[in-house]
Protein backbone atom coordinates (compact mmCIF):
# COMPACT_ATOMS: atom_id res chain seq x y z
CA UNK A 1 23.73 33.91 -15.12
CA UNK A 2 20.69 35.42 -14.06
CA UNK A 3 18.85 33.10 -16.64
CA UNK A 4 20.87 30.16 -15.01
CA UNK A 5 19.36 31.22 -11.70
CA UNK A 6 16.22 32.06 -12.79
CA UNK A 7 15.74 28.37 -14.42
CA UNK A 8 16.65 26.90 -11.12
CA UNK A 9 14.43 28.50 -8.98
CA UNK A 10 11.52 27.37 -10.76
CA UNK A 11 12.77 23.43 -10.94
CA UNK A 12 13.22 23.89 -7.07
CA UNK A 13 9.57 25.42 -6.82
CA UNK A 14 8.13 22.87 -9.11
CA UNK A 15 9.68 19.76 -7.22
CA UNK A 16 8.88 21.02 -4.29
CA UNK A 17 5.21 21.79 -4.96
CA UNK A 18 5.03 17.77 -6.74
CA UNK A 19 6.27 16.61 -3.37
CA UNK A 20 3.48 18.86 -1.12
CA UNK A 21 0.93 17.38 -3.50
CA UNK A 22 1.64 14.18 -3.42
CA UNK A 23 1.83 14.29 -0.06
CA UNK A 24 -1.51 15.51 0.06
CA UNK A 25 -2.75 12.99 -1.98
CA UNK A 26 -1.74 10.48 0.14
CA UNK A 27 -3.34 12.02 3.19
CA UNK A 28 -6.32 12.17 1.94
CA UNK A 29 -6.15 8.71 0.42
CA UNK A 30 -5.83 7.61 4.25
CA UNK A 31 -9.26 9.86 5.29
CA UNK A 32 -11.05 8.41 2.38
CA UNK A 33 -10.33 4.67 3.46
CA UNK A 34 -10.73 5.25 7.50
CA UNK A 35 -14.11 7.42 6.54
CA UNK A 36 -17.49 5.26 7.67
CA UNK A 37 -19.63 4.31 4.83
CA UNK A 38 -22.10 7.19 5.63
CA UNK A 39 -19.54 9.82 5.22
CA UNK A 40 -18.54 8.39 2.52
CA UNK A 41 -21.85 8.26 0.99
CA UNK A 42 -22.17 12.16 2.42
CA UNK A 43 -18.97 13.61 0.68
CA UNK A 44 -19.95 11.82 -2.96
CA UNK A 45 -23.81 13.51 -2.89
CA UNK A 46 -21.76 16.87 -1.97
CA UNK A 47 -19.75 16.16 -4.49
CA UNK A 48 -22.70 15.70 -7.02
CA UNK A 49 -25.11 18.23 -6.04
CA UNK A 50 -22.54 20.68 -6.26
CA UNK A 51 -21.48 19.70 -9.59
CA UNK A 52 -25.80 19.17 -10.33
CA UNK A 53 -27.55 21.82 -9.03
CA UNK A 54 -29.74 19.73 -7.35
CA UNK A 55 -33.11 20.08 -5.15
CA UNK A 56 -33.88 18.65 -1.54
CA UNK A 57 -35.76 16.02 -2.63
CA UNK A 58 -33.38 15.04 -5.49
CA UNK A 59 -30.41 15.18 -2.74
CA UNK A 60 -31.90 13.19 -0.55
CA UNK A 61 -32.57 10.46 -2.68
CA UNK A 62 -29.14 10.42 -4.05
CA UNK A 63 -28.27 10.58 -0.59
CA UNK A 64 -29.58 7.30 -0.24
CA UNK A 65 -28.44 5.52 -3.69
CA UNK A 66 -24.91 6.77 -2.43
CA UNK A 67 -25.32 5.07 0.88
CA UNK A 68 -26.11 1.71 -0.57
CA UNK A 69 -23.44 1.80 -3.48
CA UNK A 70 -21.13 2.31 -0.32
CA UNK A 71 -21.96 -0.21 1.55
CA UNK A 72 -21.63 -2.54 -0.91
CA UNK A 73 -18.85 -1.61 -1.96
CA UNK A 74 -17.49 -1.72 2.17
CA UNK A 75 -19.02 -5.10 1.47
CA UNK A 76 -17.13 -6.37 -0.97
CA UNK A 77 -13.72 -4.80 0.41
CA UNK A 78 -14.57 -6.75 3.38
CA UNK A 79 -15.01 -9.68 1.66
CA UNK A 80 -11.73 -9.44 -0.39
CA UNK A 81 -9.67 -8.70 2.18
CA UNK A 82 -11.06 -12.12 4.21
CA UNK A 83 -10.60 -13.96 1.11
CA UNK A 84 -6.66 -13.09 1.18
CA UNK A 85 -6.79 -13.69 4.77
CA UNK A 86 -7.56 -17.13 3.91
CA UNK A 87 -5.55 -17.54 0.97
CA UNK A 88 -2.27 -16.45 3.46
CA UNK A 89 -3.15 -18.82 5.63
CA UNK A 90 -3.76 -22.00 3.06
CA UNK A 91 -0.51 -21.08 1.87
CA UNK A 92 1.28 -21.02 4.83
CA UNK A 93 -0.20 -24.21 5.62
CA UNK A 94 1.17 -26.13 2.37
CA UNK A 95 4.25 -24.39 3.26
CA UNK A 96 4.48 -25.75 6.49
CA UNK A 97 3.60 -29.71 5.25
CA UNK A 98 6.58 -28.83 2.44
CA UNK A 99 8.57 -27.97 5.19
CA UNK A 100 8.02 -30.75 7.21
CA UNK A 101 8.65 -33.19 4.13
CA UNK A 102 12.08 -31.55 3.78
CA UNK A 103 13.08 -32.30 7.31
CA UNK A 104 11.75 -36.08 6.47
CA UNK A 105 14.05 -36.11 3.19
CA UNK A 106 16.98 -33.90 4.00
CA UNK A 107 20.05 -34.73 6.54
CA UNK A 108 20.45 -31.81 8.77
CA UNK A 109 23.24 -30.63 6.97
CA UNK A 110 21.44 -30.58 3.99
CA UNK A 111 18.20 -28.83 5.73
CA UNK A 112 20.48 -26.04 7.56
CA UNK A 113 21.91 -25.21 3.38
CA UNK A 114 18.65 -25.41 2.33
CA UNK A 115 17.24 -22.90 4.80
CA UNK A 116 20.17 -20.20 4.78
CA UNK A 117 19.54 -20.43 0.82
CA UNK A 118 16.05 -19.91 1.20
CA UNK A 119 16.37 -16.95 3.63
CA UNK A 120 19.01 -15.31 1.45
CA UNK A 121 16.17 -15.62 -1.50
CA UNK A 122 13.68 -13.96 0.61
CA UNK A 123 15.59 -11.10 1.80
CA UNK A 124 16.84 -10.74 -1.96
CA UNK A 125 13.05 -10.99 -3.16
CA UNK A 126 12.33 -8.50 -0.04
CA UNK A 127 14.83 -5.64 -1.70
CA UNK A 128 13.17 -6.22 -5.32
CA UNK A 129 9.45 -5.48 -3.97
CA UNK A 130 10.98 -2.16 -1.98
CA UNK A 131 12.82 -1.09 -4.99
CA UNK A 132 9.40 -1.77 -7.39
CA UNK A 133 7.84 0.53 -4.78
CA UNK A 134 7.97 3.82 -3.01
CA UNK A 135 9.09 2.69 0.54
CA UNK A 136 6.75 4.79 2.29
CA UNK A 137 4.97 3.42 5.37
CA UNK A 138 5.04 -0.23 4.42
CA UNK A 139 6.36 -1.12 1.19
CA UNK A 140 4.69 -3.53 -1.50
CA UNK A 141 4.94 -6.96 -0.44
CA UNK A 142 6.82 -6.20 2.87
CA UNK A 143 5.46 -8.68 5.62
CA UNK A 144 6.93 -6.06 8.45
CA UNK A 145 4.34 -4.31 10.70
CA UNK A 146 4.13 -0.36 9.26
CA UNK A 147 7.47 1.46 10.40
CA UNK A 148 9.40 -1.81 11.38
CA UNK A 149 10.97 -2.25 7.95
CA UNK A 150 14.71 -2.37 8.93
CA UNK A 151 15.00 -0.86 4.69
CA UNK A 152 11.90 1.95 5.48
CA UNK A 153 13.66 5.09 4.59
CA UNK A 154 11.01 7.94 3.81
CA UNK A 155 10.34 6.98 0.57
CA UNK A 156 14.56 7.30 -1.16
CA UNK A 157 14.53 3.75 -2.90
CA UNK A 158 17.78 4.10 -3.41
CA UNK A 159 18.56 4.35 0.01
CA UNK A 160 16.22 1.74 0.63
CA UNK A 161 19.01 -0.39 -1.41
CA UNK A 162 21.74 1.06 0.24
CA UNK A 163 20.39 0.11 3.21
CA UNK A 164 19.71 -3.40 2.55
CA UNK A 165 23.77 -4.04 1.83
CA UNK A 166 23.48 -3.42 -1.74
């Protein structure tokens, strides 16, 4: 019994310690990406020259060798992140002509099917991308501003699916 008890207190004090670090990690994933590129720079040469031993001069220099490899690297986020700006928007354009073809081809009858089908395929395609991923904040794929997800639970992706009607 007091084995039993004994057994259980630790799975409770490992889960719950997983949970506090992962949390963690995730808070400091969100400093790292709103740091500027000179703290970023900063905290790898303290990094280093902790690990290194290193002098003045040497710090300073790799100082400077950090700042660059961060900014381009900012540079190149940047530039990414534009690039899928762009891609969004040529695909929603192509989307739209499609669109606009369909109205041309179908009767309205025909159009009104077609869009309730297509709706029902994007909430169902919606539900796979939260269930893929941990629904914290805003899930993989989810086109709702951060918090707004009607399925946004805390992070249960089964409840996510509850939620949703499943």
């Amino acid at each position: 019994m007091k084995r039993g008890l004994l057994i259980a207190a630790s799975v409770i004090a490992m889960m719950s310690q997983s949970a506090t670090a992962q949390q963690q990690t995730a808070e400091n994933r969100h400093e790292r990406r709103t740091q500027s590129v000179e703290q970023r720079a900063q905290r790898m040469t303290d990094r280093q020259a902790g690990d290194l031993s290193l002098s003045a001069e040497q710090r300073e220099r790799l100082y400077e060798a950090n700042l660059k490899l961060a900014e381009s690297q900012r540079k190149i986020y940047e530039r990414r992140r534009e690039e899928e700006r762009d891609r969004m928007a040529d695909m929603q354009k192509h989307a739209d002509k499609y669109d606009h073809k369909l109205r041309e081809i179908l009767t309205s009858e025909q159009y009104a099917k077609w869009q309730a089908a297509e709706q029902q395929r994007k909430e169902q395609m919606h539900r796979k991308r939260h269930d893929a991923a941990p629904c914290k904040g805003r899930p993989m794929g989810c086109k709702q501003a951060k918090g707004k997800c009607a399925n946004n639970n805390g992070g249960d992706s089964r409840a996510c699916q509850r939620s949703a009607g499943n």
